[in-house]
C-alpha atoms as a PDB file:
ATOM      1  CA  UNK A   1      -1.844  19.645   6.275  1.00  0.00           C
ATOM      2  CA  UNK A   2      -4.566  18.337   4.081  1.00  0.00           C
ATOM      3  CA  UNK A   3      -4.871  14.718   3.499  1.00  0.00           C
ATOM      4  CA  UNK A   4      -7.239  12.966   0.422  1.00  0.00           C
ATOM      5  CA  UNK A   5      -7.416   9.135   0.380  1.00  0.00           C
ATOM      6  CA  UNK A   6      -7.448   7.113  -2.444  1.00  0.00           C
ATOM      7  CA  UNK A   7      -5.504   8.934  -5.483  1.00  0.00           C
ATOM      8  CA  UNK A   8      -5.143   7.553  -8.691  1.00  0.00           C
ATOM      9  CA  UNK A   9      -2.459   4.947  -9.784  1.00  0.00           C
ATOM     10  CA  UNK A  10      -1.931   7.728 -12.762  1.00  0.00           C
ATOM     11  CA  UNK A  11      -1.134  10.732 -10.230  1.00  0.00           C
ATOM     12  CA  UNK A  12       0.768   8.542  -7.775  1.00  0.00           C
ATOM     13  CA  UNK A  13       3.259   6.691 -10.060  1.00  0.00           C
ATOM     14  CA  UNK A  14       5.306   7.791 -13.183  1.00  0.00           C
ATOM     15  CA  UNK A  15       5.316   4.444 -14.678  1.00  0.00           C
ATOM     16  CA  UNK A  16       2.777   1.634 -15.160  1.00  0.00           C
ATOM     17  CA  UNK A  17       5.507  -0.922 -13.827  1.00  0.00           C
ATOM     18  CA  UNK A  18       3.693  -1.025  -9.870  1.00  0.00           C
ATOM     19  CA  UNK A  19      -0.044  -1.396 -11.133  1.00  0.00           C
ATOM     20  CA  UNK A  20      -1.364  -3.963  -9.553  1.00  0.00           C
ATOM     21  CA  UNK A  21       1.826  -4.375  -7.276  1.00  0.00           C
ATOM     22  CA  UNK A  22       1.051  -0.954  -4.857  1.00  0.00           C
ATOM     23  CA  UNK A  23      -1.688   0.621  -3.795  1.00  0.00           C
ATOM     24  CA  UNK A  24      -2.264   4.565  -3.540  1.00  0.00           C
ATOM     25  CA  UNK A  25      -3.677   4.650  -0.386  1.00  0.00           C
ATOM     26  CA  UNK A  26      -3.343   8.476   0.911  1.00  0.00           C
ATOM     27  CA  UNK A  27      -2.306  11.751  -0.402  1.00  0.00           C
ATOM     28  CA  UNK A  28      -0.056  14.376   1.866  1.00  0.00           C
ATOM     29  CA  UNK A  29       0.044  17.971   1.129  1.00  0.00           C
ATOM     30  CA  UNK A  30       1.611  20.353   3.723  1.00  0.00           C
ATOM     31  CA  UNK A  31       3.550  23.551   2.999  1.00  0.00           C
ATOM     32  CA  UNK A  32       7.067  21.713   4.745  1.00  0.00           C
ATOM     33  CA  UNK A  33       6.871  19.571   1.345  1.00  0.00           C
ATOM     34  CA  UNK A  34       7.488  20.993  -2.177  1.00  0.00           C
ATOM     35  CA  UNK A  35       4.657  18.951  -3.879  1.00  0.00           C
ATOM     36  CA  UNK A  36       2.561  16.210  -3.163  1.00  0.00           C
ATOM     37  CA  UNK A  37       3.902  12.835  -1.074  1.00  0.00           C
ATOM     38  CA  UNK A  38       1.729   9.588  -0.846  1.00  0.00           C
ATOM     39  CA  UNK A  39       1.371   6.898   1.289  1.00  0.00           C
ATOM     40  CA  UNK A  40       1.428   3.656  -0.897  1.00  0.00           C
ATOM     41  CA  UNK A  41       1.263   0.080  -0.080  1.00  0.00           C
ATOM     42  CA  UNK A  42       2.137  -3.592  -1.927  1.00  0.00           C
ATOM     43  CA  UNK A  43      -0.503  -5.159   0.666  1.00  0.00           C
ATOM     44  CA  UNK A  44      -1.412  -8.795  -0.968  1.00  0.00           C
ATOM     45  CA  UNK A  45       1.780  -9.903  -2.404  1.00  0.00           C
ATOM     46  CA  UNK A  46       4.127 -12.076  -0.672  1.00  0.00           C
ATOM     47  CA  UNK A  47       7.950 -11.656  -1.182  1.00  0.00           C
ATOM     48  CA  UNK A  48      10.913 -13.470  -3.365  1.00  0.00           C
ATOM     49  CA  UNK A  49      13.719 -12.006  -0.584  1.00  0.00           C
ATOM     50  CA  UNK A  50      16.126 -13.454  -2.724  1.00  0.00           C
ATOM     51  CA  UNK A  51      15.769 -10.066  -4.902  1.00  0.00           C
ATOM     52  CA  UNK A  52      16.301  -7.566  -2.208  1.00  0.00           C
ATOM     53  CA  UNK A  53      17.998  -4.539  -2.973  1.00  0.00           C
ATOM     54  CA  UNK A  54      19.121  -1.155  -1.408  1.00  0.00           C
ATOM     55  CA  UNK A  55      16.070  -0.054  -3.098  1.00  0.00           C
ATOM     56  CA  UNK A  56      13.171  -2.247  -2.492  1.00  0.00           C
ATOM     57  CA  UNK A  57      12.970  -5.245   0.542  1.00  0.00           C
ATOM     58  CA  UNK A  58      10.107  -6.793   2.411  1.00  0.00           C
ATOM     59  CA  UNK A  59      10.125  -3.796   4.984  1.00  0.00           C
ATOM     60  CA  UNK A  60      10.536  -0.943   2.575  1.00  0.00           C
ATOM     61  CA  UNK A  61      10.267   0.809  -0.447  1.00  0.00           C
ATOM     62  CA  UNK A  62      12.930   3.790  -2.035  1.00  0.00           C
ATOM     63  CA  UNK A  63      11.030   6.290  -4.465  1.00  0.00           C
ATOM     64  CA  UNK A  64      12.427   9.112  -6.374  1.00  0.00           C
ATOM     65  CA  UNK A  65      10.461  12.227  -6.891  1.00  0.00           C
ATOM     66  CA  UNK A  66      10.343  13.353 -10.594  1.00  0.00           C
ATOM     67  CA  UNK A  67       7.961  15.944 -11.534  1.00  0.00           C
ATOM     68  CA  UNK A  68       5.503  15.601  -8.290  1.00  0.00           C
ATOM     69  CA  UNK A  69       5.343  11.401  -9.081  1.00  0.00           C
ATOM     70  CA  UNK A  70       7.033   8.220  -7.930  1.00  0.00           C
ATOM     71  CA  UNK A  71       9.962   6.346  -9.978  1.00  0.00           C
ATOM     72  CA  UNK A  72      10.843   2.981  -8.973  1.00  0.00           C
ATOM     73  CA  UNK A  73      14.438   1.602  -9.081  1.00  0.00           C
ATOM     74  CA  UNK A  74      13.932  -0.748  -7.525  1.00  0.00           C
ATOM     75  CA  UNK A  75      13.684  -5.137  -8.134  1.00  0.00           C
ATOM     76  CA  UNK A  76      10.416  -5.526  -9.314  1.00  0.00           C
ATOM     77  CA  UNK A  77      11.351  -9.795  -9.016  1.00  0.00           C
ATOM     78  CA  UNK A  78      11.170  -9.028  -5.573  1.00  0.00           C
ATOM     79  CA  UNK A  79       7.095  -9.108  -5.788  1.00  0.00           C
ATOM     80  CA  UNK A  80       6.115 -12.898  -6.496  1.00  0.00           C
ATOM     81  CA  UNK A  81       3.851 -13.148  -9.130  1.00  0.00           C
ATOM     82  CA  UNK A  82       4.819  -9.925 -10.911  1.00  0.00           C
ATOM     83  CA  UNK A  83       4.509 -11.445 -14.323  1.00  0.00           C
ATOM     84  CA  UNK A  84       1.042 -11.680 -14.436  1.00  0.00           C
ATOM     85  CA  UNK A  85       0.068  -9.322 -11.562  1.00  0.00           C
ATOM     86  CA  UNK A  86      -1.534  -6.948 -14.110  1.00  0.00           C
ATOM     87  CA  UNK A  87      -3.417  -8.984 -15.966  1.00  0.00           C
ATOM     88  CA  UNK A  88      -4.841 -10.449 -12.709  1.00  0.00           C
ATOM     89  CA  UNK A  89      -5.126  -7.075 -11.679  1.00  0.00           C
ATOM     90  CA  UNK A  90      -7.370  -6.188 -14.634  1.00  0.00           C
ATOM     91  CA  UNK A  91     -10.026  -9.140 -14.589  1.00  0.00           C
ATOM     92  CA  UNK A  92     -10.564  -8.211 -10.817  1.00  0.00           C
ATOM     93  CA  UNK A  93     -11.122  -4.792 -11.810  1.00  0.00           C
ATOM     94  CA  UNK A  94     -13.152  -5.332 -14.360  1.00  0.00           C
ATOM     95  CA  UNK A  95     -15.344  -7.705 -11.914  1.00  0.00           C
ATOM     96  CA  UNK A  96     -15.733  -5.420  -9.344  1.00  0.00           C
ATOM     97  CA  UNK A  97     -17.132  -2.551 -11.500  1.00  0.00           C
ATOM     98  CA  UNK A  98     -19.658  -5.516 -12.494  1.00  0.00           C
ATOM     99  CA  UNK A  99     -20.692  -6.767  -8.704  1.00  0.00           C
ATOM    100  CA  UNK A 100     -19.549  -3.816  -6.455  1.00  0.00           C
ATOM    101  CA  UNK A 101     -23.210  -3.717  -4.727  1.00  0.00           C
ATOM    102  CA  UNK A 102     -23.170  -7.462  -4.167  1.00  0.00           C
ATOM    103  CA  UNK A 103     -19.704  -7.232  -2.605  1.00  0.00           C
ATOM    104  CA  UNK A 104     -20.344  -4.172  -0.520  1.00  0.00           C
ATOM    105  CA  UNK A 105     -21.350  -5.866   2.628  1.00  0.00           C
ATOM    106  CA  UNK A 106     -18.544  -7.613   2.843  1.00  0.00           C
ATOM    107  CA  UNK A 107     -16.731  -4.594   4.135  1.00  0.00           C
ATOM    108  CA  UNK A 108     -19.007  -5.154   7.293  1.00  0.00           C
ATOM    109  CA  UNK A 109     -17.963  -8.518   7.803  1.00  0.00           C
ATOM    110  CA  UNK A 110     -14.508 -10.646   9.105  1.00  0.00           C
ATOM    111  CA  UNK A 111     -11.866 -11.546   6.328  1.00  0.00           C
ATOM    112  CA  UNK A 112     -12.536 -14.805   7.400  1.00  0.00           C
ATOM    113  CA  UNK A 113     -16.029 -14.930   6.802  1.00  0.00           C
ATOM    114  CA  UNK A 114     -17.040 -17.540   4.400  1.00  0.00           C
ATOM    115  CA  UNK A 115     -17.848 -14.697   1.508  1.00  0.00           C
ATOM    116  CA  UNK A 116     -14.982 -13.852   1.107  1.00  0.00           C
ATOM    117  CA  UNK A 117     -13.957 -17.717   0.285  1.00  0.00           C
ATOM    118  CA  UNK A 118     -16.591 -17.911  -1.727  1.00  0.00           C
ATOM    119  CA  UNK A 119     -15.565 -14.518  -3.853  1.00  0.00           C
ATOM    120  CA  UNK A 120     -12.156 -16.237  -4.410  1.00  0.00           C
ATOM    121  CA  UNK A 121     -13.582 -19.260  -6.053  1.00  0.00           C
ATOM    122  CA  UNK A 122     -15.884 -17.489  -8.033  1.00  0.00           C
ATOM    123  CA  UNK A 123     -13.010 -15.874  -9.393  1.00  0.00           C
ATOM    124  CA  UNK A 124     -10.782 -18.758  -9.590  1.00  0.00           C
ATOM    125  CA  UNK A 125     -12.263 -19.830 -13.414  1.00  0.00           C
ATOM    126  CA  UNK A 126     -11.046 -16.542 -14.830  1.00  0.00           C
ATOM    127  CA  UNK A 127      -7.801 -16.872 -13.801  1.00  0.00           C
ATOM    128  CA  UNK A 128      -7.357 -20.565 -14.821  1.00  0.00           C
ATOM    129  CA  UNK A 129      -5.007 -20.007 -17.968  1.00  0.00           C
ATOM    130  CA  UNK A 130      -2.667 -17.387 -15.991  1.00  0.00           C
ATOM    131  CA  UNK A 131       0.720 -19.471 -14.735  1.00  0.00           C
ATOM    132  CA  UNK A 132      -0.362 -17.985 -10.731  1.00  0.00           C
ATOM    133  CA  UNK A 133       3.416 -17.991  -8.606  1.00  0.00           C
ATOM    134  CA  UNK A 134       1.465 -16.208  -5.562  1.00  0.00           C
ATOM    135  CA  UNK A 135      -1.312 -16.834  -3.071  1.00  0.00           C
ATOM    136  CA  UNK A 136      -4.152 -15.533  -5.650  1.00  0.00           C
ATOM    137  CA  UNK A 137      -6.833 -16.182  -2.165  1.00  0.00           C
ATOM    138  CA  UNK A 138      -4.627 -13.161  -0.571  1.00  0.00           C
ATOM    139  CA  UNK A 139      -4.370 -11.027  -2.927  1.00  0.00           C
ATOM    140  CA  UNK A 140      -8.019 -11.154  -4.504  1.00  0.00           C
ATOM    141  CA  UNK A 141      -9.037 -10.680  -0.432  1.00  0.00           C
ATOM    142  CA  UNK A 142      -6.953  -7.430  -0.372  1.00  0.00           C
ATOM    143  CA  UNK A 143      -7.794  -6.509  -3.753  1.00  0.00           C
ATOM    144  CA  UNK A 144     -11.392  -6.410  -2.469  1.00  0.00           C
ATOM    145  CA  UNK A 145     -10.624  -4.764   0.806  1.00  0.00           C
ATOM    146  CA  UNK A 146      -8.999  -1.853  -0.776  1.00  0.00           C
ATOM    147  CA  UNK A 147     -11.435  -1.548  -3.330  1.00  0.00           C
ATOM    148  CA  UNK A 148     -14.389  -1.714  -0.964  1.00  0.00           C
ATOM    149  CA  UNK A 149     -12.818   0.770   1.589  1.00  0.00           C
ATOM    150  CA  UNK A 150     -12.194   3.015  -1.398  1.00  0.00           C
ATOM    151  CA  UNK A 151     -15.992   3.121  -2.321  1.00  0.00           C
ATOM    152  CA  UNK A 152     -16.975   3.642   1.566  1.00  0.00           C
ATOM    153  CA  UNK A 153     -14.699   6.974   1.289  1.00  0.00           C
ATOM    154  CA  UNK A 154     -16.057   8.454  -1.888  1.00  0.00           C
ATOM    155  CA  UNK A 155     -19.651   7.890  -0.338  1.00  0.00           C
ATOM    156  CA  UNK A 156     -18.612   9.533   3.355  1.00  0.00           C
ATOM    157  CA  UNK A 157     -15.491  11.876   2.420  1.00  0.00           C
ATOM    158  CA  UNK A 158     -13.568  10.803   5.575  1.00  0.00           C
ATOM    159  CA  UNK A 159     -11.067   8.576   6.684  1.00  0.00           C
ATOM    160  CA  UNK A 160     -10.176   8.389  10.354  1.00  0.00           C
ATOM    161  CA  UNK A 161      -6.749   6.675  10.818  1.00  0.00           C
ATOM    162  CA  UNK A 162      -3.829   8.412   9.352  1.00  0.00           C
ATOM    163  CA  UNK A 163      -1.515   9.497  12.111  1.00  0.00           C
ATOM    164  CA  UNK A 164       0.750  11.999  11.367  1.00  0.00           C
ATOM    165  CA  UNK A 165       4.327  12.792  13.608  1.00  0.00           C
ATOM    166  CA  UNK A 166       3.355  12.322  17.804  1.00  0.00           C
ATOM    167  CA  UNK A 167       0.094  14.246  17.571  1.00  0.00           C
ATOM    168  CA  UNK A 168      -3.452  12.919  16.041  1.00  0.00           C
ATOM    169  CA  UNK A 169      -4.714  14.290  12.859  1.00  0.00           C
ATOM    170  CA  UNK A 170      -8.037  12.433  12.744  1.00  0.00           C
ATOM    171  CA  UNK A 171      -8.508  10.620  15.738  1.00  0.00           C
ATOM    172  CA  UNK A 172      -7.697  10.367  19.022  1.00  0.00           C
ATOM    173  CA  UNK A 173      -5.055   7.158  19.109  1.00  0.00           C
ATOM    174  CA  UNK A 174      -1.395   6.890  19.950  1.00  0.00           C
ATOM    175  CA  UNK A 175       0.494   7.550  16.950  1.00  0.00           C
ATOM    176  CA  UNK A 176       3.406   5.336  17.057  1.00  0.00           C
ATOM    177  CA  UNK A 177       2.173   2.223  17.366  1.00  0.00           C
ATOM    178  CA  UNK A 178       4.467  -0.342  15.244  1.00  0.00           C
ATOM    179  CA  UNK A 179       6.593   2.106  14.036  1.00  0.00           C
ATOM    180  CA  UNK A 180       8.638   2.511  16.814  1.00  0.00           C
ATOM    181  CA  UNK A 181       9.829  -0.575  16.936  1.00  0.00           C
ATOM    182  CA  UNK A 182      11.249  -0.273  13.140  1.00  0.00           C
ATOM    183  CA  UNK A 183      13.057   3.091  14.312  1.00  0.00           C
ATOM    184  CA  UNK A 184      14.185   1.525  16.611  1.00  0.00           C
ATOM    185  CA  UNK A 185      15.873  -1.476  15.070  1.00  0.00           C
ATOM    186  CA  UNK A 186      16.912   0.910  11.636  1.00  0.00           C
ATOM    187  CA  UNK A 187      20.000   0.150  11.637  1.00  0.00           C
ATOM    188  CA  UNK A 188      19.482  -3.296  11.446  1.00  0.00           C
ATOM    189  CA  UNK A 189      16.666  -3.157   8.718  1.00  0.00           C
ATOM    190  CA  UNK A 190      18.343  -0.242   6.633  1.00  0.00           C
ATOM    191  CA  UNK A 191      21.251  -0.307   4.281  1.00  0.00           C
ATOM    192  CA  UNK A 192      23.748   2.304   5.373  1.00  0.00           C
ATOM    193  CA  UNK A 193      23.811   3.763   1.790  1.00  0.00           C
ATOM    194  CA  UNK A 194      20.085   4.685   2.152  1.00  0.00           C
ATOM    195  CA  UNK A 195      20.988   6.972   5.372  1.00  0.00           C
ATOM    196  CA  UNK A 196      17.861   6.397   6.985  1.00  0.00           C
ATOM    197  CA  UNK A 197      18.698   8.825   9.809  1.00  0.00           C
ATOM    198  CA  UNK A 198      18.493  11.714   7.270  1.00  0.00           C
ATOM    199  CA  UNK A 199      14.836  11.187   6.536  1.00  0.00           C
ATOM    200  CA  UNK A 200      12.025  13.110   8.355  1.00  0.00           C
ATOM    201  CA  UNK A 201       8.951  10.800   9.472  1.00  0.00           C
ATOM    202  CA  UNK A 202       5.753  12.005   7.681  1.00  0.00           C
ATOM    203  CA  UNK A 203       2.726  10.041   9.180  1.00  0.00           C
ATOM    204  CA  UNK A 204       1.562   6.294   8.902  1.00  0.00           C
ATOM    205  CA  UNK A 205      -1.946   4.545   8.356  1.00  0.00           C
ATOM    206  CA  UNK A 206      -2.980   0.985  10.060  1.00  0.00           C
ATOM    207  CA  UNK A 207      -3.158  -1.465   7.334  1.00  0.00           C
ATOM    208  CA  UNK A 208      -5.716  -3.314   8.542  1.00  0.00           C
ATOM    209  CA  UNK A 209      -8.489  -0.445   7.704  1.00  0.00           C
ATOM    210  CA  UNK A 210      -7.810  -0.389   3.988  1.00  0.00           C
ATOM    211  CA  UNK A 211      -6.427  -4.173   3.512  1.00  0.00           C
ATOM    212  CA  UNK A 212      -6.986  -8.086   4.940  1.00  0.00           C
ATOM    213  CA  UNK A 213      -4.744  -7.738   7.408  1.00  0.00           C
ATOM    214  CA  UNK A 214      -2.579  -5.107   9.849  1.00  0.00           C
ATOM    215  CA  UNK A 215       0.882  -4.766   7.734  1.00  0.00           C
ATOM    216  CA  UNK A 216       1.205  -0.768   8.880  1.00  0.00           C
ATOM    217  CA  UNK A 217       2.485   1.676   6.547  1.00  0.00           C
ATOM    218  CA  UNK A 218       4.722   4.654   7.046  1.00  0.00           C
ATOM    219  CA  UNK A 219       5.701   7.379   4.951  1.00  0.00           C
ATOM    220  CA  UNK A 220       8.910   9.245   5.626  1.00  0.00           C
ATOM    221  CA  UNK A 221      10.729  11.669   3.296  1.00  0.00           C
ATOM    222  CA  UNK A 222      14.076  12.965   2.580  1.00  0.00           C
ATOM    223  CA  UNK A 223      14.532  16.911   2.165  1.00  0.00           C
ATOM    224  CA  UNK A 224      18.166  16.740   0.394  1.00  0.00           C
ATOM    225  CA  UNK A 225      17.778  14.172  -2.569  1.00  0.00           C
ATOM    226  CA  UNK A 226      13.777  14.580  -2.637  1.00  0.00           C
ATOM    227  CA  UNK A 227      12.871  10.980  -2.023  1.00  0.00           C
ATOM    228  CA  UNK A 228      10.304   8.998  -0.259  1.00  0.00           C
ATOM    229  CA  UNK A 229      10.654   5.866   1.797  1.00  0.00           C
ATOM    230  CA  UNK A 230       7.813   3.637   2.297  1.00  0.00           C
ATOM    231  CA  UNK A 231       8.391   1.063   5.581  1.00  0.00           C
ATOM    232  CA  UNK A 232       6.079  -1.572   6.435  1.00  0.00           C
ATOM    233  CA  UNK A 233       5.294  -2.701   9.609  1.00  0.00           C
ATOM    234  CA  UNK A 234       3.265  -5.228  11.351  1.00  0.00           C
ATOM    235  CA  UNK A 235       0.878  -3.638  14.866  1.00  0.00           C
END
């Protein structure tokens, strides 16, 4: 199995629908898979549940596969603030590339250090004329997280928390961790039409080394229909 952090939005999805909404957070390639699968997480939103669909909830994600890339069929409603989630998106971009160094030490320091306040309200001009429906403090905060992590792997190549099946791949902690405790409640999280039981368990990462906070994500994947499912769970 080789594993490479951070992909591209471009590689990951086949659409530009999810940019700003997901993040590509790993890449899985392994000889049991025909191409590619990716771990991807929609860390810094919160949740309209009233939009929930056989395809898309709070808990998990349904992809398809089409030519080695993600397709969404989901609700994308289901992801408050997803009307102006990419423009957001963009002018926080666009301001890290500007202040990257000055924002770098952050990563060394709590969520809930008083930076990271001041960050947000720094910000908080830009995105005056933008109609905001979502916590804009959370999501800049895990916008920055992500972004900082990112830079921290292209400088030291590694990554040391993806867990993949029972065994370690990169370090020596237990694997399953909250994960377990969806399985274990599937068929209460699950719609029956999905057929969770039919999907093999891939590997997971703790959210709380690439985000604000430890919302877990798991990848599992589905030989028959080629498609991925994307759970979230809290350690």
């Amino acid at each position: 199995m080789r594993l490479t952090f951070f992909p591209s939005y471009e590689e990951v999805f086949a659409e530009d629908t999810l940019k700003g909404i997901f993040y590509p957070v790993c890449r899985v390639v392994d000889e049991r898979y025909p191409c590619p699968l990716y771990i991807v997480s929609s860390n810094g939103l919160f949740f309209d549940e009233q939009y929930i669909t056989d395809q898309n909830s709070h808990i998990y994600t349904l992809f398809d596969i089409v030519d080695g890339r993600y397709v969404f069929n989901g609700d994308i409603r289901l992801y408050k603030g997803y009307e102006v989630i990419q423009e957001v998106f963009l002018i926080l971009q666009e301001d890290f590339v500007k202040n990257k160094e000055k924002y770098s030490p952050l990563l060394r320091t709590s969520i809930h250090d008083k930076a990271y306040d001041l960050y947000v309200e720094a910000l908080l001009p830009q995105v005056a004329h933008l109609a905001l429906s979502f916590n804009f403090a959370y999501y800049a905060k895990t916008f920055l997280l992500y972004h900082l992590s990112k830079e921290r792997y292209k400088e030291e190549g590694v990554h040391t928390t993806y867990r993949v099946g029972k065994e370690i791949v990169l370090d020596n902690i237990d694997m399953q961790g909250s994960y377990g405790d969806i399985e274990m409640s599937a068929e209460y999280i699950f719609p029956e039409s999905m057929h969770f039981e039919s999907f093999e368990f891939v590997g997971s990462i703790y959210g709380d080394d690439f985000f604000a906070e430890s919302n877990d994500v798991s990848l599992l994947y589905q030989k028959d229909t080629h498609k991925v499912l994307i759970v979230n769970s809290c350690s």
